[in-house]
PDB file of N, CA and C in Angstrom:
ATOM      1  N   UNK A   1       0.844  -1.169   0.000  1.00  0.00           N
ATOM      2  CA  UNK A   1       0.000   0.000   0.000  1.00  0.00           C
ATOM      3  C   UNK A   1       0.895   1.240   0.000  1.00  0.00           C
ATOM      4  N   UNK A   2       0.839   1.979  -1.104  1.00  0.00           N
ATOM      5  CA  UNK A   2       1.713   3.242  -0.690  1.00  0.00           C
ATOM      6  C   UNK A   2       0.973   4.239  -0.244  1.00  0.00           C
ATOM      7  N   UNK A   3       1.925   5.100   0.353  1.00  0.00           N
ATOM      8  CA  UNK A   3       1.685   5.983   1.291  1.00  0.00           C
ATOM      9  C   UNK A   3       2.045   7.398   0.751  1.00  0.00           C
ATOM     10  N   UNK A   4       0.482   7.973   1.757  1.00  0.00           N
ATOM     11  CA  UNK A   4       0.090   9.714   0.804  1.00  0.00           C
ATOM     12  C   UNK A   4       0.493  10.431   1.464  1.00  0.00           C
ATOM     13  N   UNK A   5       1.148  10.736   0.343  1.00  0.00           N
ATOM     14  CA  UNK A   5       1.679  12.459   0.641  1.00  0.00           C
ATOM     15  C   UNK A   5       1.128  13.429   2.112  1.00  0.00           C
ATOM     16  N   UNK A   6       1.494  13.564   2.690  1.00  0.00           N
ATOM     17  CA  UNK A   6       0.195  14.214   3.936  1.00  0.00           C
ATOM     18  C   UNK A   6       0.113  15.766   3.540  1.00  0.00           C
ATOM     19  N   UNK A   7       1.124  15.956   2.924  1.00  0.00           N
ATOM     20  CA  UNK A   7       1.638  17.724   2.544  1.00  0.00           C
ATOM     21  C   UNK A   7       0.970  17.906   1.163  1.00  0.00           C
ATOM     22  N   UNK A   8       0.593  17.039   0.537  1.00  0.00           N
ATOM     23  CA  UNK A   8      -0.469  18.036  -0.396  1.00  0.00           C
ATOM     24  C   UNK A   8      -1.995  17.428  -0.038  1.00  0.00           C
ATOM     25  N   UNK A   9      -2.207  17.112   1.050  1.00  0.00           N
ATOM     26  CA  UNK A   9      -4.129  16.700   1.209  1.00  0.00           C
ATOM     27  C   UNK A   9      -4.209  17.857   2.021  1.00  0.00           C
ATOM     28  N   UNK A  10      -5.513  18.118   1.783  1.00  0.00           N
ATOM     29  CA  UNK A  10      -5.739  19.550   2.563  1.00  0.00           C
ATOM     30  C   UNK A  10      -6.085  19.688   3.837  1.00  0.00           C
ATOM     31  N   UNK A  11      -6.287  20.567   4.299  1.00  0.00           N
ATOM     32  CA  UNK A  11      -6.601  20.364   5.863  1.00  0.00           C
ATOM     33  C   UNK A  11      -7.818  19.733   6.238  1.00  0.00           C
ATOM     34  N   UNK A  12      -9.063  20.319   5.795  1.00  0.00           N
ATOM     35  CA  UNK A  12      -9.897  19.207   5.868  1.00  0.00           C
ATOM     36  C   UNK A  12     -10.321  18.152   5.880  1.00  0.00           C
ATOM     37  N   UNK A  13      -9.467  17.847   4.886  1.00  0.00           N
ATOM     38  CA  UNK A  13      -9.228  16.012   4.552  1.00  0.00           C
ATOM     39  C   UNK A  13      -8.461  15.314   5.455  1.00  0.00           C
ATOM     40  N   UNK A  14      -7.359  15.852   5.741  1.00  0.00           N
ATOM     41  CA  UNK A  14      -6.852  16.101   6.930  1.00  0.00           C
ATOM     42  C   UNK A  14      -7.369  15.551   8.332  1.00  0.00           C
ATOM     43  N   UNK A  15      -8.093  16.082   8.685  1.00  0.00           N
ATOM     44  CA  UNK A  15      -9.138  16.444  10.038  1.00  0.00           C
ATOM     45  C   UNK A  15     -10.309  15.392   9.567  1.00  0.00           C
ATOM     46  N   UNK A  16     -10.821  14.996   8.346  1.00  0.00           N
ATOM     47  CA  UNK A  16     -11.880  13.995   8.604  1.00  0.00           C
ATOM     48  C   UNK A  16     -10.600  12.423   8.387  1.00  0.00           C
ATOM     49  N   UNK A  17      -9.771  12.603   7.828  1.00  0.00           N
ATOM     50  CA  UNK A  17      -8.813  11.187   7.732  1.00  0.00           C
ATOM     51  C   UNK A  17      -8.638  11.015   9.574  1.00  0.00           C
ATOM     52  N   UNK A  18      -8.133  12.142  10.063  1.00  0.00           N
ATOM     53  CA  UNK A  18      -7.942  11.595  11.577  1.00  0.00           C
ATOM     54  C   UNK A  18      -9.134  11.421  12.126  1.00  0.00           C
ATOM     55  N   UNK A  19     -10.571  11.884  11.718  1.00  0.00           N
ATOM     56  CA  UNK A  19     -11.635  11.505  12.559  1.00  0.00           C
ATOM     57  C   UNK A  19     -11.710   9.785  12.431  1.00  0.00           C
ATOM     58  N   UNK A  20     -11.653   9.295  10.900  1.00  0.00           N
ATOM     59  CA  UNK A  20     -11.829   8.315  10.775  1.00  0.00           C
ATOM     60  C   UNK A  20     -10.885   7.368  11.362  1.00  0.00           C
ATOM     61  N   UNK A  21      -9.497   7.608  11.143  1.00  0.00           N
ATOM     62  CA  UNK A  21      -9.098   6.945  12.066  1.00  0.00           C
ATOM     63  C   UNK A  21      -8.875   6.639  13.751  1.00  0.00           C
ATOM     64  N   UNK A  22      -9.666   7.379  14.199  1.00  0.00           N
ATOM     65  CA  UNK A  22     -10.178   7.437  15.800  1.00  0.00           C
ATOM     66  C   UNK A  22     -10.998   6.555  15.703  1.00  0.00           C
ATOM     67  N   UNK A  23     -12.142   6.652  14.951  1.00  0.00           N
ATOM     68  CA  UNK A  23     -12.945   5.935  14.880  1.00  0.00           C
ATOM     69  C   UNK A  23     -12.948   4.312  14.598  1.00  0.00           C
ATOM     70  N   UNK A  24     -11.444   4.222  13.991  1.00  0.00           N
ATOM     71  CA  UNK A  24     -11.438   2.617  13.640  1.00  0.00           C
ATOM     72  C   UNK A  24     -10.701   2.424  15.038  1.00  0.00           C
ATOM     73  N   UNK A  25      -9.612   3.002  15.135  1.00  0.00           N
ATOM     74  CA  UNK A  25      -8.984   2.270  16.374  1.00  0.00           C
ATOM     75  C   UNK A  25     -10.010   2.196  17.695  1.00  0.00           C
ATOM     76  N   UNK A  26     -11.264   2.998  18.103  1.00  0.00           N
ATOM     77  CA  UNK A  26     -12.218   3.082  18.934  1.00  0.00           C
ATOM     78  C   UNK A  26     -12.743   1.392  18.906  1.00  0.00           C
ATOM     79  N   UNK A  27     -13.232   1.054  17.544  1.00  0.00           N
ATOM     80  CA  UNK A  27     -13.763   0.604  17.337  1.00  0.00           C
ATOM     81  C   UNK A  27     -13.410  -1.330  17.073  1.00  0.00           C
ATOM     82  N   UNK A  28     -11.995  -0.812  16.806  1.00  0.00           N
ATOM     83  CA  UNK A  28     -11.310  -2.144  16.599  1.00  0.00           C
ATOM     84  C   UNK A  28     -10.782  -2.618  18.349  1.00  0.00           C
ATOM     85  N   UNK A  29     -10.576  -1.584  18.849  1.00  0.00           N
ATOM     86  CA  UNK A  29     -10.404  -1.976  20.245  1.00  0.00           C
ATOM     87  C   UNK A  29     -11.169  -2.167  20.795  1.00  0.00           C
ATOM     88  N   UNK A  30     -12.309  -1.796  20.884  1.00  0.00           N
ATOM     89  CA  UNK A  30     -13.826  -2.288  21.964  1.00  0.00           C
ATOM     90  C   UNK A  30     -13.789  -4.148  21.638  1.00  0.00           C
ATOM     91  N   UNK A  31     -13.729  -3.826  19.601  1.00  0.00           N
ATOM     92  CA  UNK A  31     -13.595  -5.579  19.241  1.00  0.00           C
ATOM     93  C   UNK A  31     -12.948  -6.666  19.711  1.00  0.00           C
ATOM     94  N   UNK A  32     -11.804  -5.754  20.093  1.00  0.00           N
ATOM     95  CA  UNK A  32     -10.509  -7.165  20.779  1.00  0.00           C
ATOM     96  C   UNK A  32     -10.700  -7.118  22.167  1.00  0.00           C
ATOM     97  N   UNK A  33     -11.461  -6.349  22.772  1.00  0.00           N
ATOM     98  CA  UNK A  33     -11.930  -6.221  24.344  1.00  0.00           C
ATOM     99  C   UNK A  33     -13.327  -7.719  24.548  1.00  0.00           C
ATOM    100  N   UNK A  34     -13.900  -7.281  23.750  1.00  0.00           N
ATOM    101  CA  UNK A  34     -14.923  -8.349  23.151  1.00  0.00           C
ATOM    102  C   UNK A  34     -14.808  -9.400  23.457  1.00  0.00           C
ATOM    103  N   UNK A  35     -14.135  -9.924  21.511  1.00  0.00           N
ATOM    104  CA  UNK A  35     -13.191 -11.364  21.729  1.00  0.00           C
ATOM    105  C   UNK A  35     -12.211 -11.777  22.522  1.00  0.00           C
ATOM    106  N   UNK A  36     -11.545 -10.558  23.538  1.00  0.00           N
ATOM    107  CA  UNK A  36     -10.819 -11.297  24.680  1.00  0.00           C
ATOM    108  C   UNK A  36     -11.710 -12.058  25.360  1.00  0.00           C
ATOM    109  N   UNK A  37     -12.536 -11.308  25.868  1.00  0.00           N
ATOM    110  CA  UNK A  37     -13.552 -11.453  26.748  1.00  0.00           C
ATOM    111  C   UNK A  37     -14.455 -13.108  26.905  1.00  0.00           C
ATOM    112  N   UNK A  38     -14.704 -13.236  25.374  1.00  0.00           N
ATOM    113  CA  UNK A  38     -15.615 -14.313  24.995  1.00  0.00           C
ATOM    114  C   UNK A  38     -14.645 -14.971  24.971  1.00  0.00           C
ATOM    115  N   UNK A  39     -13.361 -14.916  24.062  1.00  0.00           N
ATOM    116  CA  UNK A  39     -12.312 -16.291  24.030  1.00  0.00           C
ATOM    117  C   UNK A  39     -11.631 -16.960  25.836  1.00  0.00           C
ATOM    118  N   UNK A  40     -11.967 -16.178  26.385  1.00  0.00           N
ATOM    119  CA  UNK A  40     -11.749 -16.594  28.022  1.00  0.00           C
ATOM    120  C   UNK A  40     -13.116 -17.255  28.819  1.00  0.00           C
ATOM    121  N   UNK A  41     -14.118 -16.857  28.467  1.00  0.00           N
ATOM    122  CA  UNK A  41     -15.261 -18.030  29.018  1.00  0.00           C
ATOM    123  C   UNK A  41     -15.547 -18.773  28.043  1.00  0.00           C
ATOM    124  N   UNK A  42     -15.106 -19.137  26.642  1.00  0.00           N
ATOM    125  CA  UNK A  42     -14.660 -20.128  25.989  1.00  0.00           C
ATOM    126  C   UNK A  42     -13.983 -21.313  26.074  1.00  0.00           C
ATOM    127  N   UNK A  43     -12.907 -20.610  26.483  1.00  0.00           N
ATOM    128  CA  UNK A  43     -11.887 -21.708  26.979  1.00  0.00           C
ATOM    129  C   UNK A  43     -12.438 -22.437  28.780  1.00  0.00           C
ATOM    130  N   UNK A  44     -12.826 -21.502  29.121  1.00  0.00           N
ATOM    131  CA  UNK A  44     -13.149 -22.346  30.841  1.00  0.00           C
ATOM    132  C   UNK A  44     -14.045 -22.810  30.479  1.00  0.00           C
ATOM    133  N   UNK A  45     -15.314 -22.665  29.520  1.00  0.00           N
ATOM    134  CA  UNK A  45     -16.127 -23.934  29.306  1.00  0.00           C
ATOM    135  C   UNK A  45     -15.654 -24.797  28.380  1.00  0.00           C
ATOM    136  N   UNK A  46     -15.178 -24.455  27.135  1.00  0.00           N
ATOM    137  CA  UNK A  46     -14.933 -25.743  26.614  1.00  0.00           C
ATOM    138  C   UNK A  46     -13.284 -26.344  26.094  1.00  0.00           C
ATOM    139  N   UNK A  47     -13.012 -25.259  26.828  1.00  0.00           N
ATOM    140  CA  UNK A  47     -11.544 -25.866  26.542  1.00  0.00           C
ATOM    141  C   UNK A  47     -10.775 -24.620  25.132  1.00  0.00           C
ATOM    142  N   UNK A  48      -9.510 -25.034  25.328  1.00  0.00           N
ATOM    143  CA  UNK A  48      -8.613 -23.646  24.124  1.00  0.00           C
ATOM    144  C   UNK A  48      -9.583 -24.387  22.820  1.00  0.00           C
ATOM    145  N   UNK A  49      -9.397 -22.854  21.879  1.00  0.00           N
ATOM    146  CA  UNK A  49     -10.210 -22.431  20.741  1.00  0.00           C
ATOM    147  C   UNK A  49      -9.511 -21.538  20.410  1.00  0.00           C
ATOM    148  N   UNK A  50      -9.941 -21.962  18.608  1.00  0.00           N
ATOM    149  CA  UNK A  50      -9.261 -20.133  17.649  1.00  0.00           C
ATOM    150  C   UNK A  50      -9.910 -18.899  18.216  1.00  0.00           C
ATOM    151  N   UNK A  51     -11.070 -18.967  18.854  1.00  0.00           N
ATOM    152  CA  UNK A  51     -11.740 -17.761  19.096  1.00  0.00           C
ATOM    153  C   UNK A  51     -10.578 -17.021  20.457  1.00  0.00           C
ATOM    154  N   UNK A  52      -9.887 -17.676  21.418  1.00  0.00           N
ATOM    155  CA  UNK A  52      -9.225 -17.570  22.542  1.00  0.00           C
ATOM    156  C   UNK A  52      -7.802 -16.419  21.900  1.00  0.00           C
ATOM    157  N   UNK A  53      -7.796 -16.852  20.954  1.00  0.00           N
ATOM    158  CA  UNK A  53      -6.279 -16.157  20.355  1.00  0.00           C
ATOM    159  C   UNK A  53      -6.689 -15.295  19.046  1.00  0.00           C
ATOM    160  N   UNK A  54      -8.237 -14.689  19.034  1.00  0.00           N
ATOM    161  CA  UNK A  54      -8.354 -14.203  17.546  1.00  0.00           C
ATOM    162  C   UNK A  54      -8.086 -12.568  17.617  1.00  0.00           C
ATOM    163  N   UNK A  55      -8.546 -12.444  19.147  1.00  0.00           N
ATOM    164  CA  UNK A  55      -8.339 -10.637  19.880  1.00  0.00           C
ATOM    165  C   UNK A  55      -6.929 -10.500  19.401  1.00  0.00           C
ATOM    166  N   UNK A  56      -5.797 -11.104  19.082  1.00  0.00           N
ATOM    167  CA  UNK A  56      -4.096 -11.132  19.151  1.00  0.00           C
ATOM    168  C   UNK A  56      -4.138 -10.493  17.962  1.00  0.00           C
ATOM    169  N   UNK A  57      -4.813 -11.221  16.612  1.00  0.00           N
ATOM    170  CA  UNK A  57      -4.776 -10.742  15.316  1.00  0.00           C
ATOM    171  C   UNK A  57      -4.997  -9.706  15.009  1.00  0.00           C
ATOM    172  N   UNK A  58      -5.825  -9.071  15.814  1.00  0.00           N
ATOM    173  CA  UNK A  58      -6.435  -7.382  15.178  1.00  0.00           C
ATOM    174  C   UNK A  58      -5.347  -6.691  15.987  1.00  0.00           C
ATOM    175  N   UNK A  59      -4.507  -7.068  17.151  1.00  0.00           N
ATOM    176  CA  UNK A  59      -3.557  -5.966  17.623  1.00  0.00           C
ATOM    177  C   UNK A  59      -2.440  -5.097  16.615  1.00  0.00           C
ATOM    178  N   UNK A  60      -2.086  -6.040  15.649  1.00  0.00           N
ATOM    179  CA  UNK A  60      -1.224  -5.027  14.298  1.00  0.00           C
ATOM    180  C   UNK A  60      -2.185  -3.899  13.510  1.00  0.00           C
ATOM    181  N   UNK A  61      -3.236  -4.100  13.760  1.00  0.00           N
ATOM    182  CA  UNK A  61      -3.994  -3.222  12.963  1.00  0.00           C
ATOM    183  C   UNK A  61      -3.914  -2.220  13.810  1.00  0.00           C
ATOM    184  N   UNK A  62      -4.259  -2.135  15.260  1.00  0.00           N
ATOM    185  CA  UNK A  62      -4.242  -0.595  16.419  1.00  0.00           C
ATOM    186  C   UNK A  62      -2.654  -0.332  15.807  1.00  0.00           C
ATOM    187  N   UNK A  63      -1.991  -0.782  16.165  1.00  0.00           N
ATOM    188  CA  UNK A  63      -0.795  -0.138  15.867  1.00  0.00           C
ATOM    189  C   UNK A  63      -0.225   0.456  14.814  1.00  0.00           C
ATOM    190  N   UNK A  64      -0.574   0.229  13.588  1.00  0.00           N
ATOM    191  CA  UNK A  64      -1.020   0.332  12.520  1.00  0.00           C
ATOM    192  C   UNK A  64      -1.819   1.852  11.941  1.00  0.00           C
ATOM    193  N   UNK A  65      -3.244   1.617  12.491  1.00  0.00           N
ATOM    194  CA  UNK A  65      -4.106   2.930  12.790  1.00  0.00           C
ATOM    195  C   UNK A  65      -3.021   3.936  13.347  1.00  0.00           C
ATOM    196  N   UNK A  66      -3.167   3.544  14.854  1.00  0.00           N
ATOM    197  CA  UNK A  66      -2.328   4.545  15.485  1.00  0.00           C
ATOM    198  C   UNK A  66      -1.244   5.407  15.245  1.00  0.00           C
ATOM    199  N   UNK A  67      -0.462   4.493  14.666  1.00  0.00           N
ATOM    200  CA  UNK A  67       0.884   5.753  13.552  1.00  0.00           C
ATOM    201  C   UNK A  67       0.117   6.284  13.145  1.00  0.00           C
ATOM    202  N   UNK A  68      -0.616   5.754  11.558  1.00  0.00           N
ATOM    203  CA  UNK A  68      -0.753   6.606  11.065  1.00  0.00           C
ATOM    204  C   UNK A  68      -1.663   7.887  11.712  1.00  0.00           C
ATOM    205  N   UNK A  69      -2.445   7.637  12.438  1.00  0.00           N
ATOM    206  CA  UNK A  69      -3.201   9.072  13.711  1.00  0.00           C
ATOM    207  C   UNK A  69      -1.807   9.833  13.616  1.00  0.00           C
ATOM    208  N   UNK A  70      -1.388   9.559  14.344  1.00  0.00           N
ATOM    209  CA  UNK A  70      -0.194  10.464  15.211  1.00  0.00           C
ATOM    210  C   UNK A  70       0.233  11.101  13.888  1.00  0.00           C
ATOM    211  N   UNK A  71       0.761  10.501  12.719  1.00  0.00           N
ATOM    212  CA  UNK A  71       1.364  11.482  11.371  1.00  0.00           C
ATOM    213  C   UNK A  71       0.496  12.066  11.052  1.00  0.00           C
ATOM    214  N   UNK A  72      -0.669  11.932  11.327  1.00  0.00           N
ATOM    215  CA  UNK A  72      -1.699  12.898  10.535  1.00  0.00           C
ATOM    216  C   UNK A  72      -1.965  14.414  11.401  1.00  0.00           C
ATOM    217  N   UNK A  73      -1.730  13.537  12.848  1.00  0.00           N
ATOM    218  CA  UNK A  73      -2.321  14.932  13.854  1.00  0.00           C
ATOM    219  C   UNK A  73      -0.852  15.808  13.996  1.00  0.00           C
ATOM    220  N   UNK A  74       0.540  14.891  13.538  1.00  0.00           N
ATOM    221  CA  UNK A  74       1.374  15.820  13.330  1.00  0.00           C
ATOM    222  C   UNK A  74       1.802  17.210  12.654  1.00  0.00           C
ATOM    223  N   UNK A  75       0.925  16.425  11.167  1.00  0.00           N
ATOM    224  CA  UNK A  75       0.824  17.037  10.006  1.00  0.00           C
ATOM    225  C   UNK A  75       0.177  18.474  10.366  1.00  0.00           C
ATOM    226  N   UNK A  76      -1.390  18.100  10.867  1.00  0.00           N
ATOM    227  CA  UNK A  76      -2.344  18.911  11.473  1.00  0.00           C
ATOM    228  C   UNK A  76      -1.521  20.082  12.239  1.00  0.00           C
ATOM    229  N   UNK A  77      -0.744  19.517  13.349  1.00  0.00           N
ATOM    230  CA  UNK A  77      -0.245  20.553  14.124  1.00  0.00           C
ATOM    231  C   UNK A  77       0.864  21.380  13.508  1.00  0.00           C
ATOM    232  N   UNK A  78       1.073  20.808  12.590  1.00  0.00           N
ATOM    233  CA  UNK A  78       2.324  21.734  11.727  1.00  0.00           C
ATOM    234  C   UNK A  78       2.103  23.196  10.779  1.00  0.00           C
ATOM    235  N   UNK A  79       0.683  22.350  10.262  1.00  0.00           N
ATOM    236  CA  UNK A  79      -0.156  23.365   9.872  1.00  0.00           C
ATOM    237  C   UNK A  79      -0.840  24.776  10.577  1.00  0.00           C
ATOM    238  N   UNK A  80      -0.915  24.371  11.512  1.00  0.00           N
ATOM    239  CA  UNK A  80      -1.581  25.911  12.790  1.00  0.00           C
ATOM    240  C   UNK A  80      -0.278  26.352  12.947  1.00  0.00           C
ATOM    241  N   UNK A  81       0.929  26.056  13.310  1.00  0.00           N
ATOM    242  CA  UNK A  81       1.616  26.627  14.070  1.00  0.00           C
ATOM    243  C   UNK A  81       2.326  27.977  12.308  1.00  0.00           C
TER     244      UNK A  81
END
């Protein structure tokens, strides 16, 4: 996947790209809070399961999101000042 320019998208675009990505990492984390959750009274009732280790898989994606947040709100702050 290549990666955009942050210095020619405009500020607006800007400011809704970081809304959206709040919104996934919000959202992808409630998910792995979730499937932790369920993959642990999973396993005490029926024993280890893919569901027990599936919360692990989405953790590259927060991290993932998250840079890119931070370069964007960098970008953002570079711009006001």
């Amino acid at each position: 996947m290549a990666q955009e320019d942050l210095t020619k998208i405009s500020t607006v675009e800007l400011e809704k790209k970081a809304k959206m990505m709040k919104l996934a990492i919000i959202t992808i984390s409630v998910s792995m809070i979730i499937m932790t959750i369920s993959g642990i009274i999973l396993s005490i009732k029926k024993g280890f399961s893919a569901m027990t280790i599936t919360a692990i898989a989405f953790f590259p994606l927060v991290i993932i999101f998250s840079s890119q947040l931070k370069k964007i709100n960098e970008e953002l702050k570079s711009r006001v000042s």
